[in-house]
PDB file of N, CA and C in Angstrom:
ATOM      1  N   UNK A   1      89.714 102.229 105.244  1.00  0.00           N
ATOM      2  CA  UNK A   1      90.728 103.018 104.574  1.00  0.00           C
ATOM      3  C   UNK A   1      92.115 102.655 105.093  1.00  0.00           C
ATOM      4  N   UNK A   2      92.011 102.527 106.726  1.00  0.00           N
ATOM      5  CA  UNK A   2      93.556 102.179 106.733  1.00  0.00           C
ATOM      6  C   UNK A   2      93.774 100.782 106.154  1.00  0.00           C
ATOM      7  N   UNK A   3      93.206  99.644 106.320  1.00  0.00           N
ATOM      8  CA  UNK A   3      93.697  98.440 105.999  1.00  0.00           C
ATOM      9  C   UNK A   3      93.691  98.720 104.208  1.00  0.00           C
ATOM     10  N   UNK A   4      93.439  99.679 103.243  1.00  0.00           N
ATOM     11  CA  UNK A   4      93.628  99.457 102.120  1.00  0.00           C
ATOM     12  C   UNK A   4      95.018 100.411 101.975  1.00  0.00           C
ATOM     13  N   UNK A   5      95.346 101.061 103.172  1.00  0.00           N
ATOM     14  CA  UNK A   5      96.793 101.640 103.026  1.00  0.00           C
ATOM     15  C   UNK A   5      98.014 100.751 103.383  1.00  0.00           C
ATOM     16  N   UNK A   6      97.129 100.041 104.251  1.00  0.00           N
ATOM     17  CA  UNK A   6      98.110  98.913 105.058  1.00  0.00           C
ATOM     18  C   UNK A   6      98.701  98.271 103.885  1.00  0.00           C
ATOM     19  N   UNK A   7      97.412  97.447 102.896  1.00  0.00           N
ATOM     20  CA  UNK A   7      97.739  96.621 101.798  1.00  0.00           C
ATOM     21  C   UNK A   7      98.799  97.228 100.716  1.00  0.00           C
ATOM     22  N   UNK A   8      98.837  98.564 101.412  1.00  0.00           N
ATOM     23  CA  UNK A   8      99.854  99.049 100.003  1.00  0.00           C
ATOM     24  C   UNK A   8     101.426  99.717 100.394  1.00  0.00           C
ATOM     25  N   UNK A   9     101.308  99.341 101.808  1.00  0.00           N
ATOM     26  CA  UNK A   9     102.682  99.135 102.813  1.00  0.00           C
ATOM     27  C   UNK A   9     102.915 100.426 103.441  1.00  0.00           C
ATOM     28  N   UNK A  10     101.590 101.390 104.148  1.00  0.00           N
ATOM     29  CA  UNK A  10     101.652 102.416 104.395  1.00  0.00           C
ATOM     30  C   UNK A  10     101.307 101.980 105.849  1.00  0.00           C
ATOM     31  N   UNK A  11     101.618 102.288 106.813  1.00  0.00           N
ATOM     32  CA  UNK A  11     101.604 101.683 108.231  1.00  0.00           C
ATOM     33  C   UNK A  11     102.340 102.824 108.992  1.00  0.00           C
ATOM     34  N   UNK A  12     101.541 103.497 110.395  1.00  0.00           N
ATOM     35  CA  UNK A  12     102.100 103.817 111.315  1.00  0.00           C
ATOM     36  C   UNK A  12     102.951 102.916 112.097  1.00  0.00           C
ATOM     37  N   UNK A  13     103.876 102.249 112.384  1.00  0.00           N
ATOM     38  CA  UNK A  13     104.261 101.471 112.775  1.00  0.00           C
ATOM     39  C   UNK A  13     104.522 101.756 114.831  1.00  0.00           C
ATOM     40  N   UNK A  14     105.000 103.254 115.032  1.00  0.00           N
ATOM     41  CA  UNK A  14     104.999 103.472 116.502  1.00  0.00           C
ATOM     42  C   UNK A  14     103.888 103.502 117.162  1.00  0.00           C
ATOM     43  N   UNK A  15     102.399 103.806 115.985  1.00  0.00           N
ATOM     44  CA  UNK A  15     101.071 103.771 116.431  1.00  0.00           C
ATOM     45  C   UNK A  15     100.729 102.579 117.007  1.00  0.00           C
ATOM     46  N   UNK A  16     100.884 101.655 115.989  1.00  0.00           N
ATOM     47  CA  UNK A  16     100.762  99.921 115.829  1.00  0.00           C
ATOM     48  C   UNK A  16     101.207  99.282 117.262  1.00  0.00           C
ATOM     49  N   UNK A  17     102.757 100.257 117.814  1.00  0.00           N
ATOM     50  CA  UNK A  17     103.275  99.193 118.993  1.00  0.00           C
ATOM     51  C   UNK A  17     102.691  99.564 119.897  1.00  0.00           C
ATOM     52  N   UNK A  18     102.503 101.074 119.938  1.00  0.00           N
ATOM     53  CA  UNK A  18     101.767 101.263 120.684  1.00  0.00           C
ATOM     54  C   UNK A  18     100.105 101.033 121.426  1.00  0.00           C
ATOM     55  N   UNK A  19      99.339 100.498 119.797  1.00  0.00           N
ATOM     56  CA  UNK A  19      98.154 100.082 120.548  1.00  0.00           C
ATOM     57  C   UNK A  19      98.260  98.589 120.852  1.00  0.00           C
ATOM     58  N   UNK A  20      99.268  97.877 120.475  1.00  0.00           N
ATOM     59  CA  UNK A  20      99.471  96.244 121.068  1.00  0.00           C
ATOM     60  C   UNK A  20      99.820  96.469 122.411  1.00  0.00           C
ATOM     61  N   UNK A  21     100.760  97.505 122.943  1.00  0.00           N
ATOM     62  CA  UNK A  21     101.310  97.426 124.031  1.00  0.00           C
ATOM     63  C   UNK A  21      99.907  97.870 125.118  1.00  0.00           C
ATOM     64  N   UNK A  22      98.688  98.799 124.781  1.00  0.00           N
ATOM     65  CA  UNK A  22      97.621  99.143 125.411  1.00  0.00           C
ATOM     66  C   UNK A  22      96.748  97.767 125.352  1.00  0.00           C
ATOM     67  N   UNK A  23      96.259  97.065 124.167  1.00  0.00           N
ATOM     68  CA  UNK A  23      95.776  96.263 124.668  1.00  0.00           C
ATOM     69  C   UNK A  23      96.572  95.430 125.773  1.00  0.00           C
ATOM     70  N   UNK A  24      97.694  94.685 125.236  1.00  0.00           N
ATOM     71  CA  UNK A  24      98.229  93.662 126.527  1.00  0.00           C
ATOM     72  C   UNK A  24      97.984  94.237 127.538  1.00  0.00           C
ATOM     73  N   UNK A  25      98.336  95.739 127.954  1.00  0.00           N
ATOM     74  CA  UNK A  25      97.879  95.699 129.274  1.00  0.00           C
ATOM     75  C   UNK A  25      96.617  95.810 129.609  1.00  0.00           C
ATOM     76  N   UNK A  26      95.703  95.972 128.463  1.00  0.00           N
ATOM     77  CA  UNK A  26      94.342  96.205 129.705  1.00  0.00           C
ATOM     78  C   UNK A  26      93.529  94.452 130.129  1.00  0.00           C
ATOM     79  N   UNK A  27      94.464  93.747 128.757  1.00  0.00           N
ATOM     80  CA  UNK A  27      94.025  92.297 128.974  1.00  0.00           C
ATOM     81  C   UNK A  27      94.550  91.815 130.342  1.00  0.00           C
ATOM     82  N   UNK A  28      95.916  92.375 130.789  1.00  0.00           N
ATOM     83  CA  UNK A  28      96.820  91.855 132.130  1.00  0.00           C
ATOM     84  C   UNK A  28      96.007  92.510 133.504  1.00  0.00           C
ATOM     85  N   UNK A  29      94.866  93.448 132.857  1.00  0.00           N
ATOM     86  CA  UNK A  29      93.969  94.411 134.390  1.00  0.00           C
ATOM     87  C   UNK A  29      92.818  93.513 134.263  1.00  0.00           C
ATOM     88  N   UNK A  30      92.461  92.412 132.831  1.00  0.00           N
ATOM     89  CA  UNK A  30      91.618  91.893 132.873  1.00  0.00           C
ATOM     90  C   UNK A  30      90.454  91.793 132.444  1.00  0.00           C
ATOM     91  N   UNK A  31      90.733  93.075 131.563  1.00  0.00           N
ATOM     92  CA  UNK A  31      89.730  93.606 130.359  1.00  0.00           C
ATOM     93  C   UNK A  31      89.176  92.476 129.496  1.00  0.00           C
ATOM     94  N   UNK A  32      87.750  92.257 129.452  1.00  0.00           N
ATOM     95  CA  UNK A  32      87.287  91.518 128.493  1.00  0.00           C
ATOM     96  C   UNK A  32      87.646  91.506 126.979  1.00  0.00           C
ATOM     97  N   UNK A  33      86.794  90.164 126.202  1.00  0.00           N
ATOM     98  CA  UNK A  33      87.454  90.109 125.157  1.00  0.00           C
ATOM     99  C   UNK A  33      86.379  91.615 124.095  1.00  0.00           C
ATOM    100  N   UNK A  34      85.325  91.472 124.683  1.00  0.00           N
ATOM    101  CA  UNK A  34      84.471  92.763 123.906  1.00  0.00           C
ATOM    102  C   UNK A  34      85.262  93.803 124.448  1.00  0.00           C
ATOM    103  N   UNK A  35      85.348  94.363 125.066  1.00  0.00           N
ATOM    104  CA  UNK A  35      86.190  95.695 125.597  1.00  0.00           C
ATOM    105  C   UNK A  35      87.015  95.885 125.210  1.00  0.00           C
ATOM    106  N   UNK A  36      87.941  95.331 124.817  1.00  0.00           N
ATOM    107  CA  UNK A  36      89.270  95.213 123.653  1.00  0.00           C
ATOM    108  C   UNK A  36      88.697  95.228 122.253  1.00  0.00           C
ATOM    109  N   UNK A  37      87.691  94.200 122.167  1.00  0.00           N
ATOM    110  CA  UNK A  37      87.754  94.333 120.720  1.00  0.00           C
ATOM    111  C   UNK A  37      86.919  96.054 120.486  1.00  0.00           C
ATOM    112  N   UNK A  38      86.309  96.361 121.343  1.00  0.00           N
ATOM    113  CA  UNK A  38      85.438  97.927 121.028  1.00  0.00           C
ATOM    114  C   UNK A  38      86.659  98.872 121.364  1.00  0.00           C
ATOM    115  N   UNK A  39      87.411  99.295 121.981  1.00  0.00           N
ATOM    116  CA  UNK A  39      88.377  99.716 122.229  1.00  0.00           C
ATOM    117  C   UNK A  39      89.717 100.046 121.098  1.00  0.00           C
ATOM    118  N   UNK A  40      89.593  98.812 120.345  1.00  0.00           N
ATOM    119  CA  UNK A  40      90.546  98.557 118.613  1.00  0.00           C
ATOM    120  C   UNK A  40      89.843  99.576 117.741  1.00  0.00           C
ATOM    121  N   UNK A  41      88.487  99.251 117.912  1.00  0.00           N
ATOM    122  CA  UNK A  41      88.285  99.839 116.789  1.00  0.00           C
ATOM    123  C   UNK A  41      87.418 101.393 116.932  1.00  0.00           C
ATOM    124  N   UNK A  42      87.703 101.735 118.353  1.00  0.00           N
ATOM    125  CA  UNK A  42      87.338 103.764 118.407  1.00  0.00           C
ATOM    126  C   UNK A  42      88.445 103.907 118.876  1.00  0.00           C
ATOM    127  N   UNK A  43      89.665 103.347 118.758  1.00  0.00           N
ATOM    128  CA  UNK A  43      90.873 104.510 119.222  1.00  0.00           C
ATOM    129  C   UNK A  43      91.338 104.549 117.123  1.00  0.00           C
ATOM    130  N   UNK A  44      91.237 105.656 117.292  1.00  0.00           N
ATOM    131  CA  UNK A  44      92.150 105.990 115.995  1.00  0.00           C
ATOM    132  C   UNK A  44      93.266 106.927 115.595  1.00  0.00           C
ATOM    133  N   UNK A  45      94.259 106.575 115.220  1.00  0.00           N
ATOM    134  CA  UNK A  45      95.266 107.844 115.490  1.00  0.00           C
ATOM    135  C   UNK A  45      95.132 108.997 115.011  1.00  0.00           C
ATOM    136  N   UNK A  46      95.586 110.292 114.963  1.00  0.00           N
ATOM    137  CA  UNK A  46      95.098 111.421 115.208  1.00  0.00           C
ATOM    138  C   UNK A  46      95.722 112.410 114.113  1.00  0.00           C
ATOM    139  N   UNK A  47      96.687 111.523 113.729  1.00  0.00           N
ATOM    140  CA  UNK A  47      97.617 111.985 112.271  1.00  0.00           C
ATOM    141  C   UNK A  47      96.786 111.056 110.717  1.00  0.00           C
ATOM    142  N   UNK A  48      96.355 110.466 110.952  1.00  0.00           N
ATOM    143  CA  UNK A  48      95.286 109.507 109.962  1.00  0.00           C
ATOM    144  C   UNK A  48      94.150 110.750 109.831  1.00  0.00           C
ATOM    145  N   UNK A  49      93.531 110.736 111.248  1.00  0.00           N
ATOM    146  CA  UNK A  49      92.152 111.451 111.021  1.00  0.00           C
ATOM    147  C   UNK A  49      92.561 112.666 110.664  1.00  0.00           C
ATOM    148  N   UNK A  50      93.373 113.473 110.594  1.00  0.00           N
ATOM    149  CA  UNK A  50      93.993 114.917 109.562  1.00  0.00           C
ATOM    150  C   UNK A  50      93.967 114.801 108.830  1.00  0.00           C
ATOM    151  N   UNK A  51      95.193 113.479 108.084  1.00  0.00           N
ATOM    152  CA  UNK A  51      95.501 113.360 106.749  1.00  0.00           C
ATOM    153  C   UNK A  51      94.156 113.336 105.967  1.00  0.00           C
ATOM    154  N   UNK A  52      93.499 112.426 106.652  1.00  0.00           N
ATOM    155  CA  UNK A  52      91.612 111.739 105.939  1.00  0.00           C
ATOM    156  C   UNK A  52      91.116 112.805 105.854  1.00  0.00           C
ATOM    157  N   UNK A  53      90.785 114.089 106.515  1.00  0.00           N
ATOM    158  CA  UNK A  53      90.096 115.022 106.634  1.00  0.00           C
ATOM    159  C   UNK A  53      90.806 116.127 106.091  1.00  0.00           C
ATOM    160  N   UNK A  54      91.742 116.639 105.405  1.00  0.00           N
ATOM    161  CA  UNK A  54      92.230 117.250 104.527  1.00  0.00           C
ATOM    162  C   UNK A  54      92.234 116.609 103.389  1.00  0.00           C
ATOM    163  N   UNK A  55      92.576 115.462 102.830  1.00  0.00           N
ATOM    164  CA  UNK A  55      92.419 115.009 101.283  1.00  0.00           C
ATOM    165  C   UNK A  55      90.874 114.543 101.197  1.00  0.00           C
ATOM    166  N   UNK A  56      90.031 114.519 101.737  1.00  0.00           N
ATOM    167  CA  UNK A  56      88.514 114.136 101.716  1.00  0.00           C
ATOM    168  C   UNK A  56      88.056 115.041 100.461  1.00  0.00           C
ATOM    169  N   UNK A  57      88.274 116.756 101.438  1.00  0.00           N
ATOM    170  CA  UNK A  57      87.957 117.481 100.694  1.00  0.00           C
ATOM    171  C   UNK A  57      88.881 118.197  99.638  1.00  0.00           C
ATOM    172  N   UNK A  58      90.168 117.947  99.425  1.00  0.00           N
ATOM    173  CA  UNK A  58      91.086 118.592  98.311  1.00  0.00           C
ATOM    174  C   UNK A  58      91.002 117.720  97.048  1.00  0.00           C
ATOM    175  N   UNK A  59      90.924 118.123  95.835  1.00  0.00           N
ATOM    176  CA  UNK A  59      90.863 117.241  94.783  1.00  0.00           C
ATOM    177  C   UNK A  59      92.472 117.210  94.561  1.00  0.00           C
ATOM    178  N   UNK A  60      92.924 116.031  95.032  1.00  0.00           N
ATOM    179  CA  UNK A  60      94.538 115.478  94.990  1.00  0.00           C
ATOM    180  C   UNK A  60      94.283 113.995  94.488  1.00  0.00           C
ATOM    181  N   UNK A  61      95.367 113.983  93.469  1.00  0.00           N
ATOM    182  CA  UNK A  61      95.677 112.122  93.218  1.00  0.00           C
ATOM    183  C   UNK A  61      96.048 111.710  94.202  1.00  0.00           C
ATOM    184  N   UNK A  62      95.576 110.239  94.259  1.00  0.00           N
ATOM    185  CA  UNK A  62      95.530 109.060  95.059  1.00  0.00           C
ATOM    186  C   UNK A  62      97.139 108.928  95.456  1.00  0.00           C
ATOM    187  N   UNK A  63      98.054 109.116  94.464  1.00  0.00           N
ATOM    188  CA  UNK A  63      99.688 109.316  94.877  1.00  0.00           C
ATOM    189  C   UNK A  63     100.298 110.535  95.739  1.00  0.00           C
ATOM    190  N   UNK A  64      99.596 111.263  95.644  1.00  0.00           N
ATOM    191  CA  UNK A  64      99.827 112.774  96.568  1.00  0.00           C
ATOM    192  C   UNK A  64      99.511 112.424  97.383  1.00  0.00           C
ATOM    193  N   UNK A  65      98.011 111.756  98.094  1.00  0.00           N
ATOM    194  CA  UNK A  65      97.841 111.485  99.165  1.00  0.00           C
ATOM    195  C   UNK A  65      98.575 110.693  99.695  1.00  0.00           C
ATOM    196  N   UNK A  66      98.540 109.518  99.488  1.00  0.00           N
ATOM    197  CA  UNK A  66      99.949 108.641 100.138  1.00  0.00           C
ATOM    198  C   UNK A  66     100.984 109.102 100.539  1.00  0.00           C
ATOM    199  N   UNK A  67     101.767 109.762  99.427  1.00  0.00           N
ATOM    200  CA  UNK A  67     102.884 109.959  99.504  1.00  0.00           C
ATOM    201  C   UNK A  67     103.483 110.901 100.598  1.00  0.00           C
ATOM    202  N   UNK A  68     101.599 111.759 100.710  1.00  0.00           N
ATOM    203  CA  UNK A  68     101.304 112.566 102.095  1.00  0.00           C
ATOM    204  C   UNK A  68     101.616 111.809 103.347  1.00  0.00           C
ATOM    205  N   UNK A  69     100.501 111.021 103.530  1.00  0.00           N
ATOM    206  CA  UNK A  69     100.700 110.641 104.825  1.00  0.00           C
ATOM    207  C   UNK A  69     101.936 109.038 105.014  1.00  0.00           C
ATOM    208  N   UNK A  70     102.913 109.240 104.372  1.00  0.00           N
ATOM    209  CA  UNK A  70     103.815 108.530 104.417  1.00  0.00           C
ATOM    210  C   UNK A  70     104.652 109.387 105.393  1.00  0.00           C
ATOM    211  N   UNK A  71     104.404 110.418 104.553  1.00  0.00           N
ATOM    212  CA  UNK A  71     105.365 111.539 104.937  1.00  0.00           C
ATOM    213  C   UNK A  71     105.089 111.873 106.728  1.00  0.00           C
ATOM    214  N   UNK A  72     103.569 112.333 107.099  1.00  0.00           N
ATOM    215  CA  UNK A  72     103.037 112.270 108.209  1.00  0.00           C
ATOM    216  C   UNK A  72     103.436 111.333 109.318  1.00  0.00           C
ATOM    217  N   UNK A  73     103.393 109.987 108.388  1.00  0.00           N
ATOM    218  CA  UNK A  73     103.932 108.809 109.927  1.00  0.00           C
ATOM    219  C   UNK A  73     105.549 108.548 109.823  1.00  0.00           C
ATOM    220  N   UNK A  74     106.190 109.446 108.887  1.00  0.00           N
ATOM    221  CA  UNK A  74     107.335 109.138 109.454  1.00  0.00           C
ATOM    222  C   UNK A  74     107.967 110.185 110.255  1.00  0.00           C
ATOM    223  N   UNK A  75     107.585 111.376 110.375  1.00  0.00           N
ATOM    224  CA  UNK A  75     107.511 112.332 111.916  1.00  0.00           C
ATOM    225  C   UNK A  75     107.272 112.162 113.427  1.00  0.00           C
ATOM    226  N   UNK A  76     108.086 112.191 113.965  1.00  0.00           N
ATOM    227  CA  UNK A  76     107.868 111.952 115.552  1.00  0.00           C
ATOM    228  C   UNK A  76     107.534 113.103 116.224  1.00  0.00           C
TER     229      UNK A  76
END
């Protein structure tokens, strides 16, 4: 789901630097290449898993939702 939001230019972007900046460092403590790659893909941000779990169950167009969590990642 995110990479089909990605494709449509919807991106956390402070999330994003932030999990590049976690991997580099756990690669610089020496973290393997499996440990990183398992690590990518169970950290998930925490404003996604809301947005996902409120429009799952609301019958909303596909544009409401977006336009939702556009709205969501551009809040600090």
């Amino acid at each position: 789901m995110e990479a089909i939001l990605e494709g449509e230019g919807i991106t956390n972007e402070p999330e994003t630097k932030r999990k590049n900046e976690r991997l580099a460092r756990s690669i610089e403590r020496g973290a393997n290449f499996v440990a990183t790659f398992v690590q990518h893909f169970t950290v998930s941000n925490v404003k996604f898993i809301r947005w996902l779990r409120n429009f799952v169950y609301r019958k909303a167009p596909w544009e409401e939702a977006r336009a939702r969590l556009t709205k969501v990642y551009a809040k600090k």
